[in-house]
Protein backbone atom coordinates (compact mmCIF):
# COMPACT_ATOMS: atom_id res chain seq x y z
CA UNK A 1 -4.58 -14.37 -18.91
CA UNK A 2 -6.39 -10.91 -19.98
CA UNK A 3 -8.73 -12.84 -21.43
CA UNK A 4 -9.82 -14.77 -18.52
CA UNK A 5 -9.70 -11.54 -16.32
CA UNK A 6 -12.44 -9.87 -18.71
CA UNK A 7 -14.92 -13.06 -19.38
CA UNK A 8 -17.96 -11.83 -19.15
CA UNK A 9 -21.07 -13.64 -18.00
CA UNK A 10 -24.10 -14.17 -20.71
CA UNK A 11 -27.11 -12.31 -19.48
CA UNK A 12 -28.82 -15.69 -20.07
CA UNK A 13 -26.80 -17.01 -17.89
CA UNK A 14 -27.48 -14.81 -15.07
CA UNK A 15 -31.25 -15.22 -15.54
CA UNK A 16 -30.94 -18.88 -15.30
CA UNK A 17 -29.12 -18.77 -12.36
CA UNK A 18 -31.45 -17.17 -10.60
CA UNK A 19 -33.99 -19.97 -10.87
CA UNK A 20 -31.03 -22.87 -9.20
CA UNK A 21 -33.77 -24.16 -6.31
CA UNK A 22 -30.66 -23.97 -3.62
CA UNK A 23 -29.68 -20.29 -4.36
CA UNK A 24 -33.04 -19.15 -5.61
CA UNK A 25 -34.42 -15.96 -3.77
CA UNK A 26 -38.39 -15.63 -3.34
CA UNK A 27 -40.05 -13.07 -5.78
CA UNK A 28 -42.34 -10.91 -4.13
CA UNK A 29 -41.81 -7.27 -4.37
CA UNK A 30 -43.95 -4.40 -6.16
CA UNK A 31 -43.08 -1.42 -7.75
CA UNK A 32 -44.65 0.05 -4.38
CA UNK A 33 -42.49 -1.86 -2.84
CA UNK A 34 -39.34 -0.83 -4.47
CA UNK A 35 -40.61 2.73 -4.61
CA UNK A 36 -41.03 2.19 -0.77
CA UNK A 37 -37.60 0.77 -0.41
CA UNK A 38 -36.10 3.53 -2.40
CA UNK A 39 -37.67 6.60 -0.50
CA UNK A 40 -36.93 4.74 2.66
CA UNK A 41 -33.06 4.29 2.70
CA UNK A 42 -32.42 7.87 0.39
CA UNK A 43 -34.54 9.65 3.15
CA UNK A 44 -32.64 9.47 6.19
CA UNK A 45 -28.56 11.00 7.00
CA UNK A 46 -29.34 13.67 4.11
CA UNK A 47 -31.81 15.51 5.61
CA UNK A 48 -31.55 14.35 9.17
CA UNK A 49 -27.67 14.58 9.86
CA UNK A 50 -25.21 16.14 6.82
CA UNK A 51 -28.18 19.00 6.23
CA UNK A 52 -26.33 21.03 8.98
CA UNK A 53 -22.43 19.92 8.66
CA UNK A 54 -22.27 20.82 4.91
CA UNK A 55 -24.42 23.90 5.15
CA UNK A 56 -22.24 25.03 8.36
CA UNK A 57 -18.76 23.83 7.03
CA UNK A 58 -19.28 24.41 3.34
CA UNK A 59 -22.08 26.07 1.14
CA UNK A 60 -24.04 27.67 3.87
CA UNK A 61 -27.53 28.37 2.78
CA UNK A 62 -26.79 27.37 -0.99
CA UNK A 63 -26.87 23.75 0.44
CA UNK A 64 -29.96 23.44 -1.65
CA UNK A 65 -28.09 23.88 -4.73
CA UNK A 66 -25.99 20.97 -3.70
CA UNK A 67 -28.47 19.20 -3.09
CA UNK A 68 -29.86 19.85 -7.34
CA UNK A 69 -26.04 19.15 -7.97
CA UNK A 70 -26.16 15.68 -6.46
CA UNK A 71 -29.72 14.76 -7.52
CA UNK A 72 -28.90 15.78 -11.16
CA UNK A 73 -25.50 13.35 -10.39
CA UNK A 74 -27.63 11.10 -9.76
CA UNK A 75 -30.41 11.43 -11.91
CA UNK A 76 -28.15 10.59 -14.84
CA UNK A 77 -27.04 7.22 -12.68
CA UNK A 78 -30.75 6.24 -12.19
CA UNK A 79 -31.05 6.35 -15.92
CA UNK A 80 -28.30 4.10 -16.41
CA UNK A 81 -29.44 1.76 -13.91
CA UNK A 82 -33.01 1.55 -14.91
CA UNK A 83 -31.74 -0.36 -18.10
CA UNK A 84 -29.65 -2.26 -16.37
CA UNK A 85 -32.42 -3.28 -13.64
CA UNK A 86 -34.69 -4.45 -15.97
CA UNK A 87 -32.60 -6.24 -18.47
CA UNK A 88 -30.81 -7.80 -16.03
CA UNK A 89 -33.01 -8.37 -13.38
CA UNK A 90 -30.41 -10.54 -10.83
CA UNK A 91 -29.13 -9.81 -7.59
CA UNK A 92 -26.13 -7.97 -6.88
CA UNK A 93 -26.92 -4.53 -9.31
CA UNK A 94 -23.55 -2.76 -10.45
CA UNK A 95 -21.42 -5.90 -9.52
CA UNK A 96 -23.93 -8.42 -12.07
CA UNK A 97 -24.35 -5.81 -14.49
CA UNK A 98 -20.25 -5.40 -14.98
CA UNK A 99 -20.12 -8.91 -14.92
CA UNK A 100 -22.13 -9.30 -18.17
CA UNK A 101 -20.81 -5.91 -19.97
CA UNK A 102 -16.90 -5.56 -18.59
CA UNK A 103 -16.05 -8.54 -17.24
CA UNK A 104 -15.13 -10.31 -14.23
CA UNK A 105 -12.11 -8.32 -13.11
CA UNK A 106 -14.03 -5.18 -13.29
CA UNK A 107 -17.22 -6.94 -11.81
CA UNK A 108 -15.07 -8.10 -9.30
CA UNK A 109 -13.83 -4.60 -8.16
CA UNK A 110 -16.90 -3.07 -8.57
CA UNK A 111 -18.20 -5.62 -6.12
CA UNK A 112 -15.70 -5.21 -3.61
CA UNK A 113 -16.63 -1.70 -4.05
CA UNK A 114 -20.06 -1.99 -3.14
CA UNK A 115 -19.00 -4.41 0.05
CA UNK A 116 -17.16 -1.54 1.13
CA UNK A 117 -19.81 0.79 0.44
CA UNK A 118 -22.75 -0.77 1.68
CA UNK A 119 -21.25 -1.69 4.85
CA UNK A 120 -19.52 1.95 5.95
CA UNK A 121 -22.96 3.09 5.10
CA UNK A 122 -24.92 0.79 7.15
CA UNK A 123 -22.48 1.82 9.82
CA UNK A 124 -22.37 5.57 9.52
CA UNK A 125 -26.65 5.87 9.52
CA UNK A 126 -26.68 3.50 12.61
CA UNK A 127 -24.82 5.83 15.11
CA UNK A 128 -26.67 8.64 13.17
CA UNK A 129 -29.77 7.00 14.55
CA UNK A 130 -28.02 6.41 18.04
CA UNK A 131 -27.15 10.03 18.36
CA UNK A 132 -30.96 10.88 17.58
CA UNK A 133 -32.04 8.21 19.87
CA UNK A 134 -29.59 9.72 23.01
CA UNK A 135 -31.04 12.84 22.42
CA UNK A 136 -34.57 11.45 23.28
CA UNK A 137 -33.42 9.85 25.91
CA UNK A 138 -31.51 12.84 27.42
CA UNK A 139 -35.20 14.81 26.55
CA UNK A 140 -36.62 12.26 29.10
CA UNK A 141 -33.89 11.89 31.40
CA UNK A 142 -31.99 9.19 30.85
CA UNK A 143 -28.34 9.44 30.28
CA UNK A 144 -26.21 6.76 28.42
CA UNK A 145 -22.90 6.25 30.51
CA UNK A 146 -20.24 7.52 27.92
CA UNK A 147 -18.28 4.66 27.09
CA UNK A 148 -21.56 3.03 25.45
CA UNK A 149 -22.66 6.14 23.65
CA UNK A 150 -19.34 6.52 21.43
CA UNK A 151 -17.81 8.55 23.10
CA UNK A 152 -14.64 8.27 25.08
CA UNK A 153 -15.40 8.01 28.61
CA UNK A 154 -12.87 8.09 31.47
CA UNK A 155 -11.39 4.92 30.71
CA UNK A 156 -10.99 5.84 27.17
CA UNK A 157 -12.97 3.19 25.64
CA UNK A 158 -15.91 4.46 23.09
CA UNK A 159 -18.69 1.77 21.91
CA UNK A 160 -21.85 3.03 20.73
CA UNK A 161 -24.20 0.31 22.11
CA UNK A 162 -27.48 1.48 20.71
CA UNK A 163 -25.86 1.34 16.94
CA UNK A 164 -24.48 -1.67 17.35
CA UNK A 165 -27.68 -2.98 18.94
CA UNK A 166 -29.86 -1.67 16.00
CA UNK A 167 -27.87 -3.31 13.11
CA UNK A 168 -28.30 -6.64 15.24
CA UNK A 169 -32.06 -5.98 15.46
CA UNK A 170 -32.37 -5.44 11.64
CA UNK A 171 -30.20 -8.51 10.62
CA UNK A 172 -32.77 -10.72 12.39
CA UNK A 173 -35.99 -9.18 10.60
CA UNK A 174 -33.45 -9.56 7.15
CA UNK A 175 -33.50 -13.17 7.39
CA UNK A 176 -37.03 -14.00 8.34
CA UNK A 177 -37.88 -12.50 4.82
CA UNK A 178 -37.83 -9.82 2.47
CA UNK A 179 -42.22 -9.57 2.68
CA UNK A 180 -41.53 -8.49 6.62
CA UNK A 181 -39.09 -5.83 5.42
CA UNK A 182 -40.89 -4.39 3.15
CA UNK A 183 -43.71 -4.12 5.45
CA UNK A 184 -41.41 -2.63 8.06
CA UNK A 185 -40.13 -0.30 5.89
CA UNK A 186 -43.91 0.69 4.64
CA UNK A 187 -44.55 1.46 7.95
CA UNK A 188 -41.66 3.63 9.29
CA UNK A 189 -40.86 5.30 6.16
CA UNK A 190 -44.78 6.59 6.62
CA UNK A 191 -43.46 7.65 9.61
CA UNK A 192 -40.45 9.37 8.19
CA UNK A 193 -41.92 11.00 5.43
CA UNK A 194 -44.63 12.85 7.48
CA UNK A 195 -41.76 14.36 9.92
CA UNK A 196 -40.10 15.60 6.52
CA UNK A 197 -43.69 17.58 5.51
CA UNK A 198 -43.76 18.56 9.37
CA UNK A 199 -39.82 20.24 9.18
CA UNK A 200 -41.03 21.51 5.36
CA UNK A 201 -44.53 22.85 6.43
CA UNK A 202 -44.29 23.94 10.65
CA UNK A 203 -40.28 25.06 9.96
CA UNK A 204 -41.71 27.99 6.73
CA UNK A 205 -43.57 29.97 9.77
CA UNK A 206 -40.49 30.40 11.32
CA UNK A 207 -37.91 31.05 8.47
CA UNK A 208 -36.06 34.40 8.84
CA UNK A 209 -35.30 36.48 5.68
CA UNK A 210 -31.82 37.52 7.07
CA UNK A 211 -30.64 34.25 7.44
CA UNK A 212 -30.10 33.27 3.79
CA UNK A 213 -27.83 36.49 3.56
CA UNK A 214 -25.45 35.75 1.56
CA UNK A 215 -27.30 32.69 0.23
CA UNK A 216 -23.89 31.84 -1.25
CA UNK A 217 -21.01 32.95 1.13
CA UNK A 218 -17.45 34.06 -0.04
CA UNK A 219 -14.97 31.64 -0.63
CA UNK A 220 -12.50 30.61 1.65
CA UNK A 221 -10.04 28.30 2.00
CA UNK A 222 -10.56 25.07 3.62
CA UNK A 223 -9.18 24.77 7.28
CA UNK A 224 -7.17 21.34 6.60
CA UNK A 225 -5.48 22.72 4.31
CA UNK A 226 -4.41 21.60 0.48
CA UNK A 227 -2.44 19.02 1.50
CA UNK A 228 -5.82 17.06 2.48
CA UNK A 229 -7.59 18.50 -0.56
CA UNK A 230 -7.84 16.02 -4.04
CA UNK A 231 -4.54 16.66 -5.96
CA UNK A 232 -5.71 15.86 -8.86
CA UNK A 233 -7.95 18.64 -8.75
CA UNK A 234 -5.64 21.29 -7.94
CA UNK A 235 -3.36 19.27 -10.75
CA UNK A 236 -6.05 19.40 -13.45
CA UNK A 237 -8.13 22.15 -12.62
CA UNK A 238 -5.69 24.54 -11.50
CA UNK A 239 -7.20 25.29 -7.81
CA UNK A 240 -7.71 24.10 -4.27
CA UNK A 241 -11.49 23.54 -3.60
CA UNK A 242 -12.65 25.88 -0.83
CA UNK A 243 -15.42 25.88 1.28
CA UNK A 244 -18.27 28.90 0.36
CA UNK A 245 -18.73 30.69 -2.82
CA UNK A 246 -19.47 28.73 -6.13
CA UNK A 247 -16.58 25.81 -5.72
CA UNK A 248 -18.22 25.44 -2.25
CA UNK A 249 -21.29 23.93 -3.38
CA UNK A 250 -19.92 21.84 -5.45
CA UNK A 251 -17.79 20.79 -2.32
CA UNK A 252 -20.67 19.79 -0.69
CA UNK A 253 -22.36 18.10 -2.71
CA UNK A 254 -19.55 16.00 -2.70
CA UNK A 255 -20.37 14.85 0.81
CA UNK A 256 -24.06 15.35 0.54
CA UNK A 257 -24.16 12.87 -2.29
CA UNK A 258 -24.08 10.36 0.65
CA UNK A 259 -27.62 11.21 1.20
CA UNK A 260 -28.95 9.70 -2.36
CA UNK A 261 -27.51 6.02 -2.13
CA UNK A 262 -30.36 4.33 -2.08
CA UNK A 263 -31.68 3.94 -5.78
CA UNK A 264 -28.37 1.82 -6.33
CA UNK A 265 -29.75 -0.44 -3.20
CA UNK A 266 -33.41 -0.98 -4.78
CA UNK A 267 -31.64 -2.46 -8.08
CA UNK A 268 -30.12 -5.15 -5.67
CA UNK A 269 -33.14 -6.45 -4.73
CA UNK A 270 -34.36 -6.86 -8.69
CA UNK A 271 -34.40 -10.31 -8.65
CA UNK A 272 -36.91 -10.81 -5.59
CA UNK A 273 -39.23 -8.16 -7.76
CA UNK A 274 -42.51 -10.02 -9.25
CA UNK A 275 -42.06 -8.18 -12.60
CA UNK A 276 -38.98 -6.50 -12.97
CA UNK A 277 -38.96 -5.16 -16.53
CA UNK A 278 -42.29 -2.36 -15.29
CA UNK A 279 -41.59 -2.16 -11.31
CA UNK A 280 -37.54 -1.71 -11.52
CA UNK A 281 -37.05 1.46 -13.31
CA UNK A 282 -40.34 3.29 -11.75
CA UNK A 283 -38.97 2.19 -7.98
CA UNK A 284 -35.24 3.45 -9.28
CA UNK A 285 -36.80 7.18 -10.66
CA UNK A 286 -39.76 7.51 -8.62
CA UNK A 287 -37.88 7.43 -5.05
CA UNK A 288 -35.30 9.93 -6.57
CA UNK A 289 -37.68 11.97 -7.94
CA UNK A 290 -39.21 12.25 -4.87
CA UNK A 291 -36.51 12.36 -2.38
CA UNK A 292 -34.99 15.22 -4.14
CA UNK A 293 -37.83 17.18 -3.52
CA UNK A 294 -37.81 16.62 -0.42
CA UNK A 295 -34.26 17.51 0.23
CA UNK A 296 -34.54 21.01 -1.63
CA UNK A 297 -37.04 21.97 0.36
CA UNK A 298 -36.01 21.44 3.79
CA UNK A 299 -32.88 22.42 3.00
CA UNK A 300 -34.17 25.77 2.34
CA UNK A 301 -36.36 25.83 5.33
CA UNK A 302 -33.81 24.66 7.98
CA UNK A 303 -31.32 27.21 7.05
CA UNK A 304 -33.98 30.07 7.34
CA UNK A 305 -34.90 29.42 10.35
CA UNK A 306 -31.18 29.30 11.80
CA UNK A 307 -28.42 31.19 10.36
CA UNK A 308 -26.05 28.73 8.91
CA UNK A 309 -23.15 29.33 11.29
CA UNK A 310 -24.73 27.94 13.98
CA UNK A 311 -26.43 24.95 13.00
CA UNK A 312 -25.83 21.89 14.67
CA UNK A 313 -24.12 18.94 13.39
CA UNK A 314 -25.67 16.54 15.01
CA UNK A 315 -29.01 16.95 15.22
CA UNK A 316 -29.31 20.43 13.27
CA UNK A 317 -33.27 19.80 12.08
CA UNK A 318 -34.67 19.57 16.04
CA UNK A 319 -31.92 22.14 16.91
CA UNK A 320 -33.03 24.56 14.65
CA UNK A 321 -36.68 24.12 16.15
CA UNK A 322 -35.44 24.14 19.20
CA UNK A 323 -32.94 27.60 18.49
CA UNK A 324 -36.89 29.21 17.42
CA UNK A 325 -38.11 28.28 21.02
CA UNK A 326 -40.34 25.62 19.58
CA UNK A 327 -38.59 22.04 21.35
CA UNK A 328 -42.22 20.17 21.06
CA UNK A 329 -41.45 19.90 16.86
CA UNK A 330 -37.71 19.31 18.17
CA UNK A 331 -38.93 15.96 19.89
CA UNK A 332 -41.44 14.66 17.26
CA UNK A 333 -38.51 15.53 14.47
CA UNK A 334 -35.95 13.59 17.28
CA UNK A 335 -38.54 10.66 17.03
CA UNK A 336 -39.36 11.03 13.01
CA UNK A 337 -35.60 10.88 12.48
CA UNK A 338 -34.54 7.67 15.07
CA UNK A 339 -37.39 5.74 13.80
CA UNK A 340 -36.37 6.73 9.84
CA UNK A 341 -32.63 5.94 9.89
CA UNK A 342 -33.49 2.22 11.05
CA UNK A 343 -35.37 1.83 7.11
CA UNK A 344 -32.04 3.12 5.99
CA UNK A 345 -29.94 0.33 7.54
CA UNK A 346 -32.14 -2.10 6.99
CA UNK A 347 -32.18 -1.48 3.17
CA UNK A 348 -28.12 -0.70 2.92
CA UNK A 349 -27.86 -4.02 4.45
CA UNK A 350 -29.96 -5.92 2.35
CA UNK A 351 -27.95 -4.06 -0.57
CA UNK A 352 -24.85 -5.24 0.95
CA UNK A 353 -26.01 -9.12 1.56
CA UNK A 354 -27.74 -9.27 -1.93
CA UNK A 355 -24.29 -8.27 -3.38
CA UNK A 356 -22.13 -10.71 -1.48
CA UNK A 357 -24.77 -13.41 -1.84
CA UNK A 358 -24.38 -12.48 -6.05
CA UNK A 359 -20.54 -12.83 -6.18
CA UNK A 360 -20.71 -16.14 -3.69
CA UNK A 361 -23.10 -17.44 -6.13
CA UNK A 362 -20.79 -17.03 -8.74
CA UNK A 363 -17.41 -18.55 -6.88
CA UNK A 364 -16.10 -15.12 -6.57
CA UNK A 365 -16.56 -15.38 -2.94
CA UNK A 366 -16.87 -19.15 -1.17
CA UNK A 367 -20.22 -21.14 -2.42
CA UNK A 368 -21.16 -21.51 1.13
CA UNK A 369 -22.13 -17.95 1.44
CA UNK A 370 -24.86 -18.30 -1.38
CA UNK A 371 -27.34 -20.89 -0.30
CA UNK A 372 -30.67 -19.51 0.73
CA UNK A 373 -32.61 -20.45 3.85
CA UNK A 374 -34.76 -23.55 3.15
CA UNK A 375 -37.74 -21.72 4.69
CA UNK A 376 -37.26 -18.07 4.42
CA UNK A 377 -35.55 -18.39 1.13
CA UNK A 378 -33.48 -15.32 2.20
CA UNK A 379 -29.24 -15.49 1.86
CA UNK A 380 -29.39 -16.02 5.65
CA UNK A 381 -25.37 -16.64 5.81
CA UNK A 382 -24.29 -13.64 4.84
CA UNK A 383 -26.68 -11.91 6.17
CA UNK A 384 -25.84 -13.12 9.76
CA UNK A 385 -22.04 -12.62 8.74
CA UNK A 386 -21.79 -9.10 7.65
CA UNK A 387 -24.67 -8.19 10.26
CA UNK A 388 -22.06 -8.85 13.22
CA UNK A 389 -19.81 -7.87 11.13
CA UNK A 390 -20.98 -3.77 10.78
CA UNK A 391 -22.78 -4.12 14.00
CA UNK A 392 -19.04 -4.20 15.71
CA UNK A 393 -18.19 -1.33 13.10
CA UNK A 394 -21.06 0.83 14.33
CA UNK A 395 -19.85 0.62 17.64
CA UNK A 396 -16.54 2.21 16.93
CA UNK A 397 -17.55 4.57 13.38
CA UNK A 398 -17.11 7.98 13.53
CA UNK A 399 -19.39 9.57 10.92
CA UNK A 400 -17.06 12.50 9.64
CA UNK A 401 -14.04 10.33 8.91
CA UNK A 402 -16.18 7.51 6.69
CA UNK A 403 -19.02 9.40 5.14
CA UNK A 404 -16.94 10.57 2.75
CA UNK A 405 -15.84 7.45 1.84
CA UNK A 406 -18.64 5.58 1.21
CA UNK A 407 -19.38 8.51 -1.35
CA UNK A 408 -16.47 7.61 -3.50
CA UNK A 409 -18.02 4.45 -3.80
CA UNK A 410 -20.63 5.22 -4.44
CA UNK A 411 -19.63 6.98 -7.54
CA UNK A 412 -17.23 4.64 -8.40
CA UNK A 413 -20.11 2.07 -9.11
CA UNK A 414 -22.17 4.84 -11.07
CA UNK A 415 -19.30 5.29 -13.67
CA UNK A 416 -19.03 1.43 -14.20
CA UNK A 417 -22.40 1.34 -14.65
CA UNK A 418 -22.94 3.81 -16.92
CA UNK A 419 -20.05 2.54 -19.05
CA UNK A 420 -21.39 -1.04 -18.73
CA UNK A 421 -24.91 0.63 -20.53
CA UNK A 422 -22.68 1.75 -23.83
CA UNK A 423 -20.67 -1.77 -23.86
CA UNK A 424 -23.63 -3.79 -23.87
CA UNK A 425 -25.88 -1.91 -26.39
CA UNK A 426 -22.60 -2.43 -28.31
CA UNK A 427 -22.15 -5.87 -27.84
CA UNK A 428 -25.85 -7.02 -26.79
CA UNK A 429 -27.88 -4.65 -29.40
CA UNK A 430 -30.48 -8.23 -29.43
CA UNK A 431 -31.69 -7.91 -25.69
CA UNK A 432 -34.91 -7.30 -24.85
CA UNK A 433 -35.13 -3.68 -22.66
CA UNK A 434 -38.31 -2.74 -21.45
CA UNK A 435 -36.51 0.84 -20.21
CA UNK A 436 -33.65 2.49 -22.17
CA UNK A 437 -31.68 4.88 -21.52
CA UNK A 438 -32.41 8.30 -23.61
CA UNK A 439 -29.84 9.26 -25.50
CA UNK A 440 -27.28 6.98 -25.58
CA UNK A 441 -24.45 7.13 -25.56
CA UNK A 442 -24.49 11.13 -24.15
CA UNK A 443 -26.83 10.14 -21.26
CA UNK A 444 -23.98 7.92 -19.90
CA UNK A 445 -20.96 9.71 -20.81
CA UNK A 446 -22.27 13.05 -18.99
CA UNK A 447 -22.96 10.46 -16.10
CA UNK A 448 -19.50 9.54 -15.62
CA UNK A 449 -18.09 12.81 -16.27
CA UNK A 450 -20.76 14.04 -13.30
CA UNK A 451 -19.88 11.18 -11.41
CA UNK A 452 -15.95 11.88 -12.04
CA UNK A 453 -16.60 15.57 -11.56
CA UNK A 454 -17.93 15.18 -7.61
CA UNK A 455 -15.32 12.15 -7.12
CA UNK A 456 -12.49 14.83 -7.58
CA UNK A 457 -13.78 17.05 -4.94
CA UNK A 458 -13.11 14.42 -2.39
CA UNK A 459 -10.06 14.79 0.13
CA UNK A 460 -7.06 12.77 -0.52
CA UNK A 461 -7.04 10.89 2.27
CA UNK A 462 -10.50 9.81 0.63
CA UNK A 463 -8.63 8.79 -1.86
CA UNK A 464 -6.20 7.03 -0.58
CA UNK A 465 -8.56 4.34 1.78
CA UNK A 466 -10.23 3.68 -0.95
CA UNK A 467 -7.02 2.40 -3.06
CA UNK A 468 -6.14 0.59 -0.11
CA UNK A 469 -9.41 -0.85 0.11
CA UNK A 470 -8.72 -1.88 -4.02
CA UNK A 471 -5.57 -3.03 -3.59
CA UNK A 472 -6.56 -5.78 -0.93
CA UNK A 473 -9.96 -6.25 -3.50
CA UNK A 474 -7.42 -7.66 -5.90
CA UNK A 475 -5.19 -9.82 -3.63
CA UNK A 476 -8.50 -11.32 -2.59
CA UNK A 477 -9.43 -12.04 -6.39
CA UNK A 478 -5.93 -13.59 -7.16
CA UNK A 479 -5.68 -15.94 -4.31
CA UNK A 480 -9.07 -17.24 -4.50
CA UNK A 481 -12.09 -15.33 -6.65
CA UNK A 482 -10.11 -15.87 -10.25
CA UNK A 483 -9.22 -19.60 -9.36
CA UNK A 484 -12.65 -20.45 -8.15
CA UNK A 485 -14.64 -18.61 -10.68
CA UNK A 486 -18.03 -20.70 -11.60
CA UNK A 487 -17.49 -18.93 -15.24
CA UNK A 488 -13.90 -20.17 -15.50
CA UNK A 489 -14.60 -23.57 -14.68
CA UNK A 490 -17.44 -23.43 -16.87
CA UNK A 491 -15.00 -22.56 -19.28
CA UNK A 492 -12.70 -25.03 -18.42
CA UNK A 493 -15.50 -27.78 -18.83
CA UNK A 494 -16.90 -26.66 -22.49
CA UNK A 495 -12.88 -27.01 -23.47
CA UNK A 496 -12.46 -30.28 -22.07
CA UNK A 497 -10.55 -30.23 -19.09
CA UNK A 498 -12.03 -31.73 -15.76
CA UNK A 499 -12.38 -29.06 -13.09
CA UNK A 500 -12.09 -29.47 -9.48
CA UNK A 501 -15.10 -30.88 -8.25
CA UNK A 502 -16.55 -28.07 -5.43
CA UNK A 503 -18.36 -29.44 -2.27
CA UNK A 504 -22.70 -28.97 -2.17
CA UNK A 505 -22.05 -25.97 -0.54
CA UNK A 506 -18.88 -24.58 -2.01
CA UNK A 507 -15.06 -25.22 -1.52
């Protein structure tokens, strides 16, 4: 039975997969593109939302040095992935490279994973967005009533309309093609990028020295108390994380870690990239590179201008404008920021469908889910699925409580990955890799021990969700995914034994 549970899927295989006419996706990204793509879903909650809840609740104005902590996190992933990206260029990233380094148990988890991930993601930026978008609104106003704005009204029911509303919007343009994304995204994340060099450039004219004192504030201990703080941390480590001081920033960049997925999401869309090998890893590093940047810097600025104690949480960019008596930037940031998150749902989404679409194709999940439109040539059934799906979600999320969790896996994946890069050197040493990995295997092993590292910082109750979300991950794969494996019956085939026949479309 272990041996079955750790099959792993010939690279080979996976390329020539890719190329079945009925679950073939269309080729027709750039490095620009991806680049694009990458900028445009890291760019968004970061900067626009979590900026002022971790800098208020935990680092103060040392939020910047979270922000290095998490980039270098994930600088070490983006190595690890490059390789991966372009020597496997198939849909699904972390779940199809585990598949042909680990195995299909741990492919299967780590797809599961990114399910989860994807879709709390997709869920948490889209009532970001909504909150930005009710702020414009109330600018102009118009009031939402409050049981559609997420909030409980006087009957006590809460749906957030406009996020729900958005992720609708966005499945639609996902399954006319990924061509009208990308040009979507081109667009807006133009748009986005020149409110970021607004906050950076307009916000430095109004930064106060006093504010960044103490640039790192004195430890203290965290209001919930240890009991919601990561045991194993106080159990191997000998402490209870606090918020402030030097264990502070580390804290948050625990939670603003949430802020770089995104260069996992462009290596889902590697096999719809014209020539994967060049474009994958300068999409994967460039956006980082860039986005990090980015983040520093008006990290720095937006706690200058306000002291950290009283930025917002919800909108703490335009507040802090606004707090300087200058609410003209507060609207144009208001705009910059409702029209950037939609790039970011848009792309976590296609991360998410890519993924399912990837483990359908390979039985994991039913066959049905994996056949492409016959004119779009887009995975159109799973992209109308989990669009209703996290559109219903949105309605009801509440960004503090899942935030966190999409963080965990998020590094989750990273460690499998970079694990995954030291198997198959290992056991694939003949592959062509247009992009390796320096310094292997160190690169990876300080990659999981980063990844580990900012994992641990995570409340318990982190924790625990995400086991729960495991443990149903595996009933799934032991009622169905293991017994409907294409590899097993594959398998079952070469040794001579007649497998059930599937249906066109699946079982």
């Amino acid at each position: 039975m272990s041996s079955t549970l750790f099959r792993t899927k010939k690279v080979e295989q996976s390329i020539l997969d890719t190329e079945e006419p009925e679950h073939a996706l269309k080729k027709s990204l750039s490095a620009l593109d991806l680049t694009v793509f990458g900028v445009g879903v890291i760019i968004g909650t970061g900067i626009f939302v979590l900026t002022g809840k971790v800098a208020k609740e935990n680092a103060g104005p040392s939020v910047a040095l979270a922000f290095i902590v998490a980039g270098v996190v994930c600088g070490l992933a983006a190595l690890c992935y490059a390789e991966f990206a372009s020597t496997v260029p198939v849909a699904g990233s972390a779940y199809t490279f585990s598949y042909a380094s680990l195995g299909e148990l741990p492919a299967w988890i780590i797809g599961w994973d990114l399910v989860l991930e994807f879709a709390l993601g997709t869920a948490v930026v889209a009532v970001g967005w909504s909150g930005y978008v009710r702020s414009l609104l109330d600018n102009a106003g118009w009031h939402l009533p409050a049981s559609l704005s997420g909030r409980d009204g006087a009957s006590g029911f809460g749906f957030d309309i406009l996020a729900a509303a958005l992720v609708l919007v966005l499945t639609v343009i996902l399954v006319l093609g990924m061509k009208l994304s990308a040009r979507v995204t081109t667009v807006v994340v133009a748009i986005k990028v020149a409110v970021v060099l607004i906050v950076i450039v307009a916000g430095a004219f109004f930064v106060t020295a006093d504010n960044y004192k103490p640039f790192i504030p004195k430890a203290q201990a965290q209001e919930a108390g240890p009991s919601l703080q990561s045991p194993l941390v106080q159990l191997m480590f000998g402490y209870t994380p606090t918020d402030f001081g030097v264990m502070g920033i580390f804290t948050a960049a625990s939670v603003v870690f949430f802020a770089f997925i995104g260069f996992d999401v462009v290596a889902t869309a590697a096999e719809e990239t014209k020539n994967p090998q060049r474009d994958m890893p300068r999409g994967i590093l460039g956006s980082l590179i860039i986005c990090t940047t980015l983040y520093v810097a008006v990290s720095i600025v937006v706690t200058g201008m306000q002291r950290y104690s009283e930025l917002s949480i919800d909108a703490p960019l335009a507040d802090a404008f606004k707090a300087t008596g200058h609410p003209w930037y507060a609207g144009v940031i208001s705009f910059g920021a409702a029209v950037g998150l939609t790039t970011v749902c848009l792309i976590l989404l296609l991360g998410q469908t890519r993924v399912f679409f990837a483990m359908s194709r390979d039985g994991l999940l039913p066959r049905f889910f994996s056949v492409v439109h016959p004119r779009f040539k887009t995975p159109y059934r799973p992209t109308i699925l989990l669009g209703v799906i996290i559109a219903i979600l949105a309605g009801f999320t509440s960004l503090s409580e899942l935030a966190e969790l999409v963080n965990i896996g998020t590094l989750f994946a990273f460690i499998v990955v970079a694990l995954g890069v030291i198997i198959l050197r290992r056991t694939r040493p003949d592959l062509p890799r247009s992009f390796r990995t320096p310094l292997v295997p160190l690169i990876p092993i300080l990659s999981v021990l980063a990844s580990l590292w900012l994992m641990l910082n995570l409340p318990a109750e982190t924790w625990l969700r995400f086991a729960a979300w495991m443990v149903l991950g595996f009933i799934v794969y032991f009622a169905y995914g293991r017994s409907h494996s294409r590899l097993g019956r594959q398998e079952e085939a070469t040794a001579g034994e007649v497998p059930k026949a599937p249906g066109r479309d699946g079982e």
